[in-house]
N, C-alpha and C. Protein backbone atom coordinates (compact mmCIF):
# COMPACT_ATOMS: atom_id res chain seq x y z
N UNK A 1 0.84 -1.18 0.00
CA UNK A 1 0.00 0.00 0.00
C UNK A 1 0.89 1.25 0.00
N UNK A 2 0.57 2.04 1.21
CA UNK A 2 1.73 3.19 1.40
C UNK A 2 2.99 3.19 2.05
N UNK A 3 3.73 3.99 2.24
CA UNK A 3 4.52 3.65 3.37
C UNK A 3 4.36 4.66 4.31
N UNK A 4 3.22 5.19 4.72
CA UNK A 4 2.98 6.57 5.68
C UNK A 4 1.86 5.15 6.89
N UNK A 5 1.85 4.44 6.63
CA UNK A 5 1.86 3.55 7.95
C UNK A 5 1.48 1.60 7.58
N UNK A 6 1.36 1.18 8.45
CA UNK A 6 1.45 -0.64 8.38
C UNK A 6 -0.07 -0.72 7.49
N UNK A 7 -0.06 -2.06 6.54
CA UNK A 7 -0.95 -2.48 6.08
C UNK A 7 -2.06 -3.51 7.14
N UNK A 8 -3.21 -3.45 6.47
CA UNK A 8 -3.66 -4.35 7.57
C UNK A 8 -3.20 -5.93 7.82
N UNK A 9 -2.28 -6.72 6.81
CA UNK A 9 -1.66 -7.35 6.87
C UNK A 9 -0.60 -7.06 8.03
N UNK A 10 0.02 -5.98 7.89
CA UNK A 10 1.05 -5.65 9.04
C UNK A 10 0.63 -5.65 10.43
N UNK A 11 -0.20 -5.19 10.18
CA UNK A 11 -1.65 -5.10 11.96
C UNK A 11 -1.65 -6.07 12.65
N UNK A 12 -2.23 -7.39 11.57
CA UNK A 12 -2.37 -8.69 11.83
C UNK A 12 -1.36 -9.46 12.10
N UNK A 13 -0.65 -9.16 11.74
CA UNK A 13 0.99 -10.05 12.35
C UNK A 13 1.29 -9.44 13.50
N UNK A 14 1.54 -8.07 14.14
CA UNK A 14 1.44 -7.39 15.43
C UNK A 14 1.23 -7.90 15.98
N UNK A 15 -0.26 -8.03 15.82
CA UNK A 15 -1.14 -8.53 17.01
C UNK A 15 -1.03 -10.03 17.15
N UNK A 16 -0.77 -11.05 16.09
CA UNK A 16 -0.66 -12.19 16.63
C UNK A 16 1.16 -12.40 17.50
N UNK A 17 1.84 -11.49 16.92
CA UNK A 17 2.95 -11.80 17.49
C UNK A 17 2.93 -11.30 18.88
N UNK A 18 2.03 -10.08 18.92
CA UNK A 18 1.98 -9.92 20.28
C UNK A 18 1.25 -11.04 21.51
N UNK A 19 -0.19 -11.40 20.91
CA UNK A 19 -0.91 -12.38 21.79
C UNK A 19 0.02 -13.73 21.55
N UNK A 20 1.33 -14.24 21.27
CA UNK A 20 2.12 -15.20 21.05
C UNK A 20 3.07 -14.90 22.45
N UNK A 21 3.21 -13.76 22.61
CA UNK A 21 4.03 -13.21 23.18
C UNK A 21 5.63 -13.12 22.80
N UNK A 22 5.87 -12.88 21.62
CA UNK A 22 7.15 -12.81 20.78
C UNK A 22 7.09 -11.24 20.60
N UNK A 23 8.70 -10.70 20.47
CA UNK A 23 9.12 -8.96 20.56
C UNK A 23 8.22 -8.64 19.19
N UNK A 24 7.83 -7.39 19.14
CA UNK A 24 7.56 -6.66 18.18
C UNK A 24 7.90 -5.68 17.63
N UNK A 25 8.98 -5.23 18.65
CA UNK A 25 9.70 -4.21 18.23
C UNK A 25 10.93 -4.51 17.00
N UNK A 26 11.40 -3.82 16.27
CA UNK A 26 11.90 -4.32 14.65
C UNK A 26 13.21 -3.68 15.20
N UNK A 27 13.25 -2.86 15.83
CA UNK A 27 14.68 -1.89 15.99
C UNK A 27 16.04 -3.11 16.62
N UNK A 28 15.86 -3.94 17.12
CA UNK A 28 16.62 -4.83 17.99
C UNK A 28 17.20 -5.70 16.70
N UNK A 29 16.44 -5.77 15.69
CA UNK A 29 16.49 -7.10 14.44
C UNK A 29 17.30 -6.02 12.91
N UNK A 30 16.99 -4.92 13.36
CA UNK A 30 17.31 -4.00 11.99
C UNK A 30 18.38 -3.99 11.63
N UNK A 31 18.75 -3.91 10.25
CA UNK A 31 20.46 -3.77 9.97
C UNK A 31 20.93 -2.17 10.34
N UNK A 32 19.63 -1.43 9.78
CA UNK A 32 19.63 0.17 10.54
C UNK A 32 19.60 0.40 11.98
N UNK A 33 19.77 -0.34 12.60
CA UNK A 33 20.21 -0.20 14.29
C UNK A 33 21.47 0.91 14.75
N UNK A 34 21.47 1.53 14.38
CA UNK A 34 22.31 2.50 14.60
C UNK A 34 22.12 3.99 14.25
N UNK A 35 22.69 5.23 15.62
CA UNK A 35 21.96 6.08 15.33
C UNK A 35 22.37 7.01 14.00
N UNK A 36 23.34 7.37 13.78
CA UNK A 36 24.26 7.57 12.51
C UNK A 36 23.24 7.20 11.42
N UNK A 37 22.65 5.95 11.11
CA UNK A 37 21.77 5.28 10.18
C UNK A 37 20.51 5.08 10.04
N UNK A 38 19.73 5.45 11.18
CA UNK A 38 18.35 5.84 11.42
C UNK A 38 18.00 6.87 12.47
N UNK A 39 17.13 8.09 11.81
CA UNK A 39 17.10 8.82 11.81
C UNK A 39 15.07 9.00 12.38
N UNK A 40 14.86 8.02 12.23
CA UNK A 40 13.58 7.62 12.45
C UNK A 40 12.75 8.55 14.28
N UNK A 41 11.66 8.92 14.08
CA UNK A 41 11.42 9.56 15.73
C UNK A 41 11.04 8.09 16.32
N UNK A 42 10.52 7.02 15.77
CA UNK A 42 10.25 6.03 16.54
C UNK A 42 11.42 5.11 17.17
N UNK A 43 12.10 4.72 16.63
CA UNK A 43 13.33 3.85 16.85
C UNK A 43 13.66 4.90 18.58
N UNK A 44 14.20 3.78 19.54
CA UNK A 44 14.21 2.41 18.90
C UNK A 44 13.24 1.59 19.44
N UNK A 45 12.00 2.60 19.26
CA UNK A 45 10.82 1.18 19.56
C UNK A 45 9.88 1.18 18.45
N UNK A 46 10.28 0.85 17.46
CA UNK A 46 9.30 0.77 16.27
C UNK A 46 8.61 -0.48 16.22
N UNK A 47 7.54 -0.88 15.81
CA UNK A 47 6.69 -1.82 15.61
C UNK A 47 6.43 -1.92 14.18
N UNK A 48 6.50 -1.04 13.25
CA UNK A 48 6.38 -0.93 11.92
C UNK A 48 7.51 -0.04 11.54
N UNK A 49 8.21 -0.27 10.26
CA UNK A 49 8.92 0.98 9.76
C UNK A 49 9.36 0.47 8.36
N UNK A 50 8.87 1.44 7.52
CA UNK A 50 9.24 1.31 5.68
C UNK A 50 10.66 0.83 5.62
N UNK A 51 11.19 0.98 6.17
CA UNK A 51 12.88 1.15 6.35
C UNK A 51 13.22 -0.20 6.85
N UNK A 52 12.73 -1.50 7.38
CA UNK A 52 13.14 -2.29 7.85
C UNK A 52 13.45 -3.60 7.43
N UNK A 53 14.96 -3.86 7.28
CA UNK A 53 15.30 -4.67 6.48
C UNK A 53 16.34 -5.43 7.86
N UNK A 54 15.82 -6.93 8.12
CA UNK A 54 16.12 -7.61 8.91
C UNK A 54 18.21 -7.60 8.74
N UNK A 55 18.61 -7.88 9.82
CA UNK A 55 20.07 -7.57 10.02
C UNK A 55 20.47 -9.15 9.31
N UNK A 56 21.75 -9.09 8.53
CA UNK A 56 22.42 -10.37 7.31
C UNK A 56 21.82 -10.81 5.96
N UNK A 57 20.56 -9.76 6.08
CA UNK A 57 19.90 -9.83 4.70
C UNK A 57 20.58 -8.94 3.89
């Protein structure tokens, strides 16, 4: 869809990862984990972010 916020696909994984009880936060997993490299106001507790590309990918 956009990238000005999560699809409802994205919603739905949240929430099951949350009632799983697995992290949801993306900032811990990001290759952009660093402040130099994200620039983001959410980080580092993002739950969604256009920008997130898992760390060794």
């Amino acid at each position: 869809m956009t990238s000005h916020g999560p699809s409802r696909i994205d919603l739905l994984r949240i929430r099951v990862k949350r009632a799983l009880g697995l992290s949801v936060i993306l900032c811990d997993s990001c290759k952009w984990n660093w402040r130099s490299a994200c620039h983001r106001r959410e980080r580092p507790h993002a739950t969604w972010c256009p920008d997130y590309s898992k760390k060794g990918s």
